[in-house]
Protein backbone atom coordinates (compact mmCIF):
# COMPACT_ATOMS: atom_id res chain seq x y z
CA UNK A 1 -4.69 -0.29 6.48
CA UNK A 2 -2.43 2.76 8.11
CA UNK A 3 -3.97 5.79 8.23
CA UNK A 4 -3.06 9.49 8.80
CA UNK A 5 -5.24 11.52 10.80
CA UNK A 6 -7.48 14.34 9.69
CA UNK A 7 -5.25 16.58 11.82
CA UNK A 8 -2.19 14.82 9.89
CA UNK A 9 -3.09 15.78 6.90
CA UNK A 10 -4.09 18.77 7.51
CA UNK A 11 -0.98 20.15 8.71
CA UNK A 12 1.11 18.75 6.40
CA UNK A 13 -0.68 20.59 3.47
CA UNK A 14 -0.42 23.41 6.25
CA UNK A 15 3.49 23.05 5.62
CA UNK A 16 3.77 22.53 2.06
CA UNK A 17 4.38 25.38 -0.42
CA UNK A 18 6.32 26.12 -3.24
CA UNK A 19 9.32 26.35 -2.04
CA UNK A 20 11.72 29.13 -3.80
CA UNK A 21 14.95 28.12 -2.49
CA UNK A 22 16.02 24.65 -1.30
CA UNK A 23 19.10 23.69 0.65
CA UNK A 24 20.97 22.24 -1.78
CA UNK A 25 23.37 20.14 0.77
CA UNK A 26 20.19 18.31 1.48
CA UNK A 27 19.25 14.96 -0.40
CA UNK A 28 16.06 12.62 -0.29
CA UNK A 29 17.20 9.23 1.16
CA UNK A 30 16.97 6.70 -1.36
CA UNK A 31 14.30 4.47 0.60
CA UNK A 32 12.03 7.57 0.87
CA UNK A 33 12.61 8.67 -2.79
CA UNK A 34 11.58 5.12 -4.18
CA UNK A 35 7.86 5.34 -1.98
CA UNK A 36 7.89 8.73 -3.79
CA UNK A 37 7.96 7.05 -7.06
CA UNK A 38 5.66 4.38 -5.74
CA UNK A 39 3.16 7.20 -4.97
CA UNK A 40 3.32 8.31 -8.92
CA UNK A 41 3.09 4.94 -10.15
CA UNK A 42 -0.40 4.86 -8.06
CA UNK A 43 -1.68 8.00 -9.83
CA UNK A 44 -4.98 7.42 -11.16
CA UNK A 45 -5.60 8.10 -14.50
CA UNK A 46 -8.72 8.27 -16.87
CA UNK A 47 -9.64 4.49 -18.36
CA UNK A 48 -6.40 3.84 -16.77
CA UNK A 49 -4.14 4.41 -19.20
CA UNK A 50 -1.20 6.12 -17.57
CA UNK A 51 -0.52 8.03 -20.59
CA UNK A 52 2.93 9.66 -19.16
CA UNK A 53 6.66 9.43 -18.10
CA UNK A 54 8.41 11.03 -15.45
CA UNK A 55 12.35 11.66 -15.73
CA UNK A 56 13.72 11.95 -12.82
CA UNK A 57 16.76 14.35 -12.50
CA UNK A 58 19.51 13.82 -10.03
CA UNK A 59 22.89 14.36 -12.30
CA UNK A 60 24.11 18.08 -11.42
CA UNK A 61 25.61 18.75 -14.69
CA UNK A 62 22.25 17.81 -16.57
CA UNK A 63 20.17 20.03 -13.84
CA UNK A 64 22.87 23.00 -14.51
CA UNK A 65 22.08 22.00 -18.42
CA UNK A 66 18.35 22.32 -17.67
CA UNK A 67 18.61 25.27 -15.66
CA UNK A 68 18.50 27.50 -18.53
CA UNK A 69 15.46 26.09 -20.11
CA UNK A 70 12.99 27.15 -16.52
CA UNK A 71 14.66 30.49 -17.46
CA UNK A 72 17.72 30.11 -14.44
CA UNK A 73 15.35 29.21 -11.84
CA UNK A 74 17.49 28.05 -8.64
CA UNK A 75 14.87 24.83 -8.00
CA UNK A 76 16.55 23.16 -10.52
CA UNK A 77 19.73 22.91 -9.14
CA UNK A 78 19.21 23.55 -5.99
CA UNK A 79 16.96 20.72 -4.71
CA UNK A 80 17.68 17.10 -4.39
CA UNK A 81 15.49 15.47 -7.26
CA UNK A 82 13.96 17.17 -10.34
CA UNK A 83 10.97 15.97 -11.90
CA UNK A 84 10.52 16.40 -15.60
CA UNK A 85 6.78 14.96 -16.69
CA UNK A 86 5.92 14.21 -19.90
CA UNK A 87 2.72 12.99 -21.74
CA UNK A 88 2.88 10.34 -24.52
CA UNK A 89 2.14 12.61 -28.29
CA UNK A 90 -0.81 11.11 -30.16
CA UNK A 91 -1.77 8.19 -27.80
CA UNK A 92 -2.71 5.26 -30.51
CA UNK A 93 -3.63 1.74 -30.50
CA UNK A 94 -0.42 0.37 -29.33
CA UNK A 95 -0.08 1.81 -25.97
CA UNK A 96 -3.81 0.40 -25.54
CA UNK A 97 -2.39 -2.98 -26.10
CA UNK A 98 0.19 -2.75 -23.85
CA UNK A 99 -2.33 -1.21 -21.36
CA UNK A 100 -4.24 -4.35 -22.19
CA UNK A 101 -1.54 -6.75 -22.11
CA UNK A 102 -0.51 -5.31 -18.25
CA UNK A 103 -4.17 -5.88 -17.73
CA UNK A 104 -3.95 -9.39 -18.25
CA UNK A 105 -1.07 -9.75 -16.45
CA UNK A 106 -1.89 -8.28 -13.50
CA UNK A 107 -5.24 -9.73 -13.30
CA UNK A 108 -4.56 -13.03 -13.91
CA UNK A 109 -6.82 -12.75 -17.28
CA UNK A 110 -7.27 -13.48 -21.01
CA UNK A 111 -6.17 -10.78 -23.58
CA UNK A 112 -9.26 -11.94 -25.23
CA UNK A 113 -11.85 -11.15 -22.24
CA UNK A 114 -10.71 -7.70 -22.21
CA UNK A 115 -11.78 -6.87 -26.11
CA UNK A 116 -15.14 -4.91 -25.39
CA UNK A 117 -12.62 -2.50 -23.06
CA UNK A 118 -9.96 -2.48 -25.78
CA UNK A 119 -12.46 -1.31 -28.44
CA UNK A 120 -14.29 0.89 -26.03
CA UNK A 121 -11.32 2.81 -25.06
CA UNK A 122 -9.60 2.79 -28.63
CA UNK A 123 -12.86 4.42 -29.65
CA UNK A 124 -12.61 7.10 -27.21
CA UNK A 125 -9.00 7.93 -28.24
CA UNK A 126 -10.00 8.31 -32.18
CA UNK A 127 -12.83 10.49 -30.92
CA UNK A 128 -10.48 12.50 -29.22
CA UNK A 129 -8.33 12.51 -32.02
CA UNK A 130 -10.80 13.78 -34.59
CA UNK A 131 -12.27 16.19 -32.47
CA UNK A 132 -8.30 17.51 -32.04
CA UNK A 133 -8.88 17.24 -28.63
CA UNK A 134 -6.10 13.77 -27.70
CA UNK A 135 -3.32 15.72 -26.74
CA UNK A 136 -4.83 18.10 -24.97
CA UNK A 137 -6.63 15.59 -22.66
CA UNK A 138 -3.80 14.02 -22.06
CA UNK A 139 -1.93 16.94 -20.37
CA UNK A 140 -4.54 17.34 -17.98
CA UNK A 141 -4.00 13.63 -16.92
CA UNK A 142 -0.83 14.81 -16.19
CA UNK A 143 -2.03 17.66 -13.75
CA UNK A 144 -3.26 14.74 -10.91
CA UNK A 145 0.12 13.02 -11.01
CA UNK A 146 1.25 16.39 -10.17
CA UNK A 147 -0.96 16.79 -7.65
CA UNK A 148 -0.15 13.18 -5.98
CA UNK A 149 3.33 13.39 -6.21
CA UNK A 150 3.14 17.21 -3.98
CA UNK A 151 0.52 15.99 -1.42
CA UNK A 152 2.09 12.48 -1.03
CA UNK A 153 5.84 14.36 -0.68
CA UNK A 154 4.10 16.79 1.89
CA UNK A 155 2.73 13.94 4.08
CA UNK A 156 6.44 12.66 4.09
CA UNK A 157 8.12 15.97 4.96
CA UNK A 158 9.25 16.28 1.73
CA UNK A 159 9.16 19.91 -0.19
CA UNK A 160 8.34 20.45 -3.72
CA UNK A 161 7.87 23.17 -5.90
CA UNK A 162 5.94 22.91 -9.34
CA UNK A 163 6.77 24.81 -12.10
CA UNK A 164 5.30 25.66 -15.10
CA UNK A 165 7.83 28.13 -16.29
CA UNK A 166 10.22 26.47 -18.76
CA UNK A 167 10.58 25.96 -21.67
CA UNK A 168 9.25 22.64 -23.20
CA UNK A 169 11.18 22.19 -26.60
CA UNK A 170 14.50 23.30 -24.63
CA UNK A 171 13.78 20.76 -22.02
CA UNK A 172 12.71 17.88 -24.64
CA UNK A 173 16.28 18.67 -26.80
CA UNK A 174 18.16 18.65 -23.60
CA UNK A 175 16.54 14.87 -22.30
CA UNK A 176 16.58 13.63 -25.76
CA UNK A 177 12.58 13.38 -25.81
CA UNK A 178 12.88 15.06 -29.48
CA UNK A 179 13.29 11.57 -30.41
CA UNK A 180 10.47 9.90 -28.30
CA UNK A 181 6.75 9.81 -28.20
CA UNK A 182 6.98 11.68 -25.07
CA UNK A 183 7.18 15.34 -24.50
CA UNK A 184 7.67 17.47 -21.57
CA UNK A 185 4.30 19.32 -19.97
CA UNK A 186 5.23 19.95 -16.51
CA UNK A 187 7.87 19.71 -13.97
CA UNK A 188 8.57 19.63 -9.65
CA UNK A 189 11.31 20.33 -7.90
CA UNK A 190 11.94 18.18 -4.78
CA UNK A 191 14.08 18.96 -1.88
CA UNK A 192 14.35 20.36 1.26
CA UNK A 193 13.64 24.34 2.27
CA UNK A 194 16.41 26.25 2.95
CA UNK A 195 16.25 27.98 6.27
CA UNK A 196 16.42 31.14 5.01
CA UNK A 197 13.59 30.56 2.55
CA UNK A 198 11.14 33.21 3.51
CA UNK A 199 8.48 32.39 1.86
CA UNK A 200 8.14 29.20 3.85
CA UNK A 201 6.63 31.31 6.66
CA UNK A 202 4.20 33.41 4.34
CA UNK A 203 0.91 32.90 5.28
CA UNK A 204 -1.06 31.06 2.77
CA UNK A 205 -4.05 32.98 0.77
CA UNK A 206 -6.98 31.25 -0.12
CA UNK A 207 -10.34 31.98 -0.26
CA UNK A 208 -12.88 31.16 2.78
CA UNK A 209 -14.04 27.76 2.60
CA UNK A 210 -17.66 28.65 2.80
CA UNK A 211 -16.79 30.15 -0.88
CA UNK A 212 -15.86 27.14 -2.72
CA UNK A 213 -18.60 25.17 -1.30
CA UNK A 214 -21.99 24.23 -3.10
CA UNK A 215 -23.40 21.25 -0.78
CA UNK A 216 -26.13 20.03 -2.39
């Protein structure tokens, strides 16, 4: 298996940050956009359920329609691809199944072997449900694709900016999610910097590691 050194890695989270203004002349090749979806496909998720759907915006009239919605933020129609995330409303029995089924597929087994996991995890979602709690776990599934997607992009040289500030319903009306079981949560701009980005040589503030350590 490749590997990246520790030094690697490192500096390419170094690099990354959110980057306020992106050249807008420059685009993600196609080859290293589709590892880039690859990379989100790979996200883990809890019981493995995958309980999300990432639109993927390259059309400059719908980024100038979504622009609006992240209150006129330039990432949106500036950069090369933007990311719209969205978690699946009131996960039920039938995306288990088709978790299942995939299961089966993938694995080379029955449908029927896999019934103690299919209860198991159908009981955790009614749990959730009842205790009102469903949705909410499912947006913080969300959160580590986020997380993959920026780290694997940084290792590739590729800049992102996530962003929290937009407006969810606008965003759902304008990709048509209204209609879907899917609504948006989060979203990341991906691009390149522009050279006159200044923040792209701020110095990053964090606290000292010893800090944010217990080693027990």
């Amino acid at each position: 298996m490749a590997t990246i050194s520790s030094d690697d890695l490192l500096s390419a989270l170094n690099w990354r940050y959110a980057v306020k203004r992106f050249d807008p002349a420059k685009r993600i090749e196609d080859g290293l956009w589709a590892a880039l979806e690859d990379a989100l496909v790979l996200t883990p998720s809890s019981i493995g359920l995958q309980p999300w759907r990432f639109f993927v915006v390259t059309d400059a009239a719908m980024k100038e329609k979504l622009r609006p919605a992240a209150y006129g933020q330039s990432q949106v129609t500036d950069c090369s691809h933007f990311v719209v995330m969205a978690v699946r409303r009131n996960l039920g029995e039938d995306h288990v199944d088709r978790h299942v089924a995939r299961m089966s597929e993938v694995r080379g087994i029955t449908v029927e072997s896999l019934a103690k996991f299919r209860n198991m995890v159908t009981g955790n979602l009614e749990r959730a449900r009842v205790e009102n709690r469903l949705d909410t776990w499912q947006t913080y599934q969300i959160y580590i694709a986020l997380g993959n997607f920026m780290t694997a992009a940084a290792i590739v040289g590729v800049d992102t900016c996530p962003m929290e500030g937009f407006d969810p319903a606008k965003t759902d009306e304008i990709l048509g999610l209204k209609e879907t079981d899917y609504t948006s949560v989060v979203c990341c701009a991906a691009g390149y910097r522009h050279a006159e980005d200044k923040y792209a040589t701020t110095p990053k503030v964090r606290f000292p590691k010893e800090t944010m350590f217990v080693r027990i």
